[in-house]
C-alpha atoms as a PDB file:
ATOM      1  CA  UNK A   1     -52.270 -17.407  47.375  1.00  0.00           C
ATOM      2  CA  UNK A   2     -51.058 -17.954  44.117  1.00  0.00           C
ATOM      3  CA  UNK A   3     -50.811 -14.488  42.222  1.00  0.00           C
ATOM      4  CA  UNK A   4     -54.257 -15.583  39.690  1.00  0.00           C
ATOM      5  CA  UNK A   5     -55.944 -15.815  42.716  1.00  0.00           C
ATOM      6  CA  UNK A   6     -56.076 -19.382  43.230  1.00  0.00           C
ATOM      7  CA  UNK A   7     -55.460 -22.021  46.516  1.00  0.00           C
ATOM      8  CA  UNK A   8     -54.113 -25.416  45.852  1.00  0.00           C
ATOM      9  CA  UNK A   9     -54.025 -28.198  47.686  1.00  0.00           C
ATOM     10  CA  UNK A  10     -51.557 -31.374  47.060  1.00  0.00           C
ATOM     11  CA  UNK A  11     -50.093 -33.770  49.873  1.00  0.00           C
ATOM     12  CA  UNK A  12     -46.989 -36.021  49.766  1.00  0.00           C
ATOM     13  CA  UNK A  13     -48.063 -39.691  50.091  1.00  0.00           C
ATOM     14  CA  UNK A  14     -46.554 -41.541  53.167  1.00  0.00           C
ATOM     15  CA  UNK A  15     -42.996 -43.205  52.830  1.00  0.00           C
ATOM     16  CA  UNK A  16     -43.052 -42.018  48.969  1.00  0.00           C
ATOM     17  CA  UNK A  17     -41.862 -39.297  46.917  1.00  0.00           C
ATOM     18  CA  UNK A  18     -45.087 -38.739  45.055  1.00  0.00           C
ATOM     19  CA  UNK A  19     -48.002 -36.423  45.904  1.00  0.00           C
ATOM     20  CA  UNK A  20     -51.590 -36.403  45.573  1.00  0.00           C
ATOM     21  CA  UNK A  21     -52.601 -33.119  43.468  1.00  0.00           C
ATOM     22  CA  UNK A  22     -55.942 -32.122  44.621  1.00  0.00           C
ATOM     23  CA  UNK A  23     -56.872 -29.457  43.074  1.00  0.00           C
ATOM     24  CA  UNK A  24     -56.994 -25.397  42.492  1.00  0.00           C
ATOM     25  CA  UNK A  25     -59.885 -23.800  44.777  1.00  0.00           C
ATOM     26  CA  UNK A  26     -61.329 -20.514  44.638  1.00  0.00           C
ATOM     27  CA  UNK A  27     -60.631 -19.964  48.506  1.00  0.00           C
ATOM     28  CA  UNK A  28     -58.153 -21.166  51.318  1.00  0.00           C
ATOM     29  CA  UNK A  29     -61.135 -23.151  53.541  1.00  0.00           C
ATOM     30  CA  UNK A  30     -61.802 -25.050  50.080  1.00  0.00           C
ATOM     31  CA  UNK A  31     -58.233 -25.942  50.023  1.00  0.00           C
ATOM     32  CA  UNK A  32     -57.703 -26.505  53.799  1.00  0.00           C
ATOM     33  CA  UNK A  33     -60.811 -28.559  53.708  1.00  0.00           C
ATOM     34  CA  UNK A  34     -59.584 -30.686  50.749  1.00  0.00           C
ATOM     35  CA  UNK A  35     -56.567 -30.950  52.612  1.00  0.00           C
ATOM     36  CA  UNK A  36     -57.827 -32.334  55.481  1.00  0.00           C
ATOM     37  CA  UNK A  37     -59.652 -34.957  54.155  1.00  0.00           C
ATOM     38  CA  UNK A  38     -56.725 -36.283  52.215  1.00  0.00           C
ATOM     39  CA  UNK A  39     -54.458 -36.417  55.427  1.00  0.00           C
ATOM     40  CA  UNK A  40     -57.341 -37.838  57.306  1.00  0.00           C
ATOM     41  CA  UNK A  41     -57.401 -40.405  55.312  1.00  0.00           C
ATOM     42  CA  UNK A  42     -54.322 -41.235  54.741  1.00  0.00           C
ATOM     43  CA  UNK A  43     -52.961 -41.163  58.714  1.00  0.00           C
ATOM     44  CA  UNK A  44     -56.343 -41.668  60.412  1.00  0.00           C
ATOM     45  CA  UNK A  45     -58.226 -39.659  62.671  1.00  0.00           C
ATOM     46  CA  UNK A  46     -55.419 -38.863  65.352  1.00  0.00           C
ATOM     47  CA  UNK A  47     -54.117 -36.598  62.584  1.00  0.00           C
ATOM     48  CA  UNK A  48     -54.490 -32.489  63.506  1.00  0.00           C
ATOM     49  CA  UNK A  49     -56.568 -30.929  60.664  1.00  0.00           C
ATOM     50  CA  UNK A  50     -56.528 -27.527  59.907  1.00  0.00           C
ATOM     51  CA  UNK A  51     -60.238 -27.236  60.027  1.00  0.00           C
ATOM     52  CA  UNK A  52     -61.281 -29.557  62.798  1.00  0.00           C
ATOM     53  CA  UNK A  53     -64.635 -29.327  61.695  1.00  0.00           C
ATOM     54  CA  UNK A  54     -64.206 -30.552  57.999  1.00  0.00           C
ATOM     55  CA  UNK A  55     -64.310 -34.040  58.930  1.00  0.00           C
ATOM     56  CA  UNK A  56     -67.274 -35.515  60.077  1.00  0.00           C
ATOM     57  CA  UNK A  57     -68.109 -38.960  61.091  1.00  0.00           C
ATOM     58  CA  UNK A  58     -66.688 -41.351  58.808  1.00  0.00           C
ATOM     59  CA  UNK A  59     -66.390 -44.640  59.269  1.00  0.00           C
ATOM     60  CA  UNK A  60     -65.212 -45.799  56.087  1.00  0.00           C
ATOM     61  CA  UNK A  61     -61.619 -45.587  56.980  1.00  0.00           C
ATOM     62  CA  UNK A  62     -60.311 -48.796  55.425  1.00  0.00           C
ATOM     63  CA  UNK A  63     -57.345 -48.476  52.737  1.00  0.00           C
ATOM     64  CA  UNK A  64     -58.218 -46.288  49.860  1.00  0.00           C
ATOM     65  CA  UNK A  65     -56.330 -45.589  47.077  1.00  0.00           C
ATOM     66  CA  UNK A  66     -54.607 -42.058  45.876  1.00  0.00           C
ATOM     67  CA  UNK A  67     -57.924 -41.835  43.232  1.00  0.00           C
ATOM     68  CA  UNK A  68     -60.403 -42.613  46.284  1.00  0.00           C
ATOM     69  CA  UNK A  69     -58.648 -39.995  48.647  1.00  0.00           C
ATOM     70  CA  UNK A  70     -58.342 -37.518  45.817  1.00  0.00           C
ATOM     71  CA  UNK A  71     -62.081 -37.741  45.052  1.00  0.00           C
ATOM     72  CA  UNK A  72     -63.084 -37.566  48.501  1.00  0.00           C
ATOM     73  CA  UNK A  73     -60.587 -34.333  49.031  1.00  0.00           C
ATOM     74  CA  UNK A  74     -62.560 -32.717  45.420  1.00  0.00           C
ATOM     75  CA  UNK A  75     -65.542 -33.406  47.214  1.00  0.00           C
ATOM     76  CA  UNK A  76     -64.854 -31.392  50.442  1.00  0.00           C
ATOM     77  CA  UNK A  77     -63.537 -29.192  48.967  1.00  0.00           C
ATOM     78  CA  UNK A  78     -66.357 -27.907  46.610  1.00  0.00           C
ATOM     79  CA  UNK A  79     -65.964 -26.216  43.693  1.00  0.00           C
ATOM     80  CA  UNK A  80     -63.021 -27.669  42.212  1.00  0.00           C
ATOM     81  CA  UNK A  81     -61.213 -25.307  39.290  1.00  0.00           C
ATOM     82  CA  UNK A  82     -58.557 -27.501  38.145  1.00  0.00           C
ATOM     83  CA  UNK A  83     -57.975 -31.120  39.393  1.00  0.00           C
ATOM     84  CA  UNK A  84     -55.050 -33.718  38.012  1.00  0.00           C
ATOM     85  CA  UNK A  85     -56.428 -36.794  36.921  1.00  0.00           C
ATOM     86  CA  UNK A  86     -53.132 -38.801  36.976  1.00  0.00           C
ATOM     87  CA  UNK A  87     -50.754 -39.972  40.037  1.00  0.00           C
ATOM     88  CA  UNK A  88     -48.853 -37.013  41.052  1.00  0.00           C
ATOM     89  CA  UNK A  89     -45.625 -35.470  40.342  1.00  0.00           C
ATOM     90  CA  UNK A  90     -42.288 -37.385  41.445  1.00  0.00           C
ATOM     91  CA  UNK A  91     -39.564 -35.228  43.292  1.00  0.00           C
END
């Protein structure tokens, strides 16, 4: 926890050295569920979530971009308190 009592949630995009900002949430299961969406989506449903419930059956599993995984990780996640609207931060 960050010390203004925030969670965030990014994730580094495969074979890149971006990542995917998804957001500041009030609580770690709003993060962790953000978070697994984003890395189900972008390695598939083999991947080990954090919350293996957070995912439920989605079939729309073709290639999304870093926008269309972000707003699907805001979604899970819920209340959203601050989300980056551009590409992510290079290492």
């Amino acid at each position: 926890m960050r010390k203004w009592g925030k969670w965030v949630a990014e994730i580094r995009e495969l074979d890149k050295r971006s990542r995917i900002w998804l957001g500041s949430y009030s609580s770690p299961v709003d993060a962790g569920r953000a978070y697994d969406t984003d890395v189900f989506y972008l390695r598939g449903p083999s991947t080990r979530l954090n919350i293996p419930d957070s995912i439920g059956d989605d079939s729309d599993l073709h290639d999304l971009s870093s926008d269309s995984i972000r707003k699907k990780a805001t979604e899970a996640g819920g209340t959203v308190e601050d989300v980056c609207v551009g590409g992510g931060e290079d290492i």
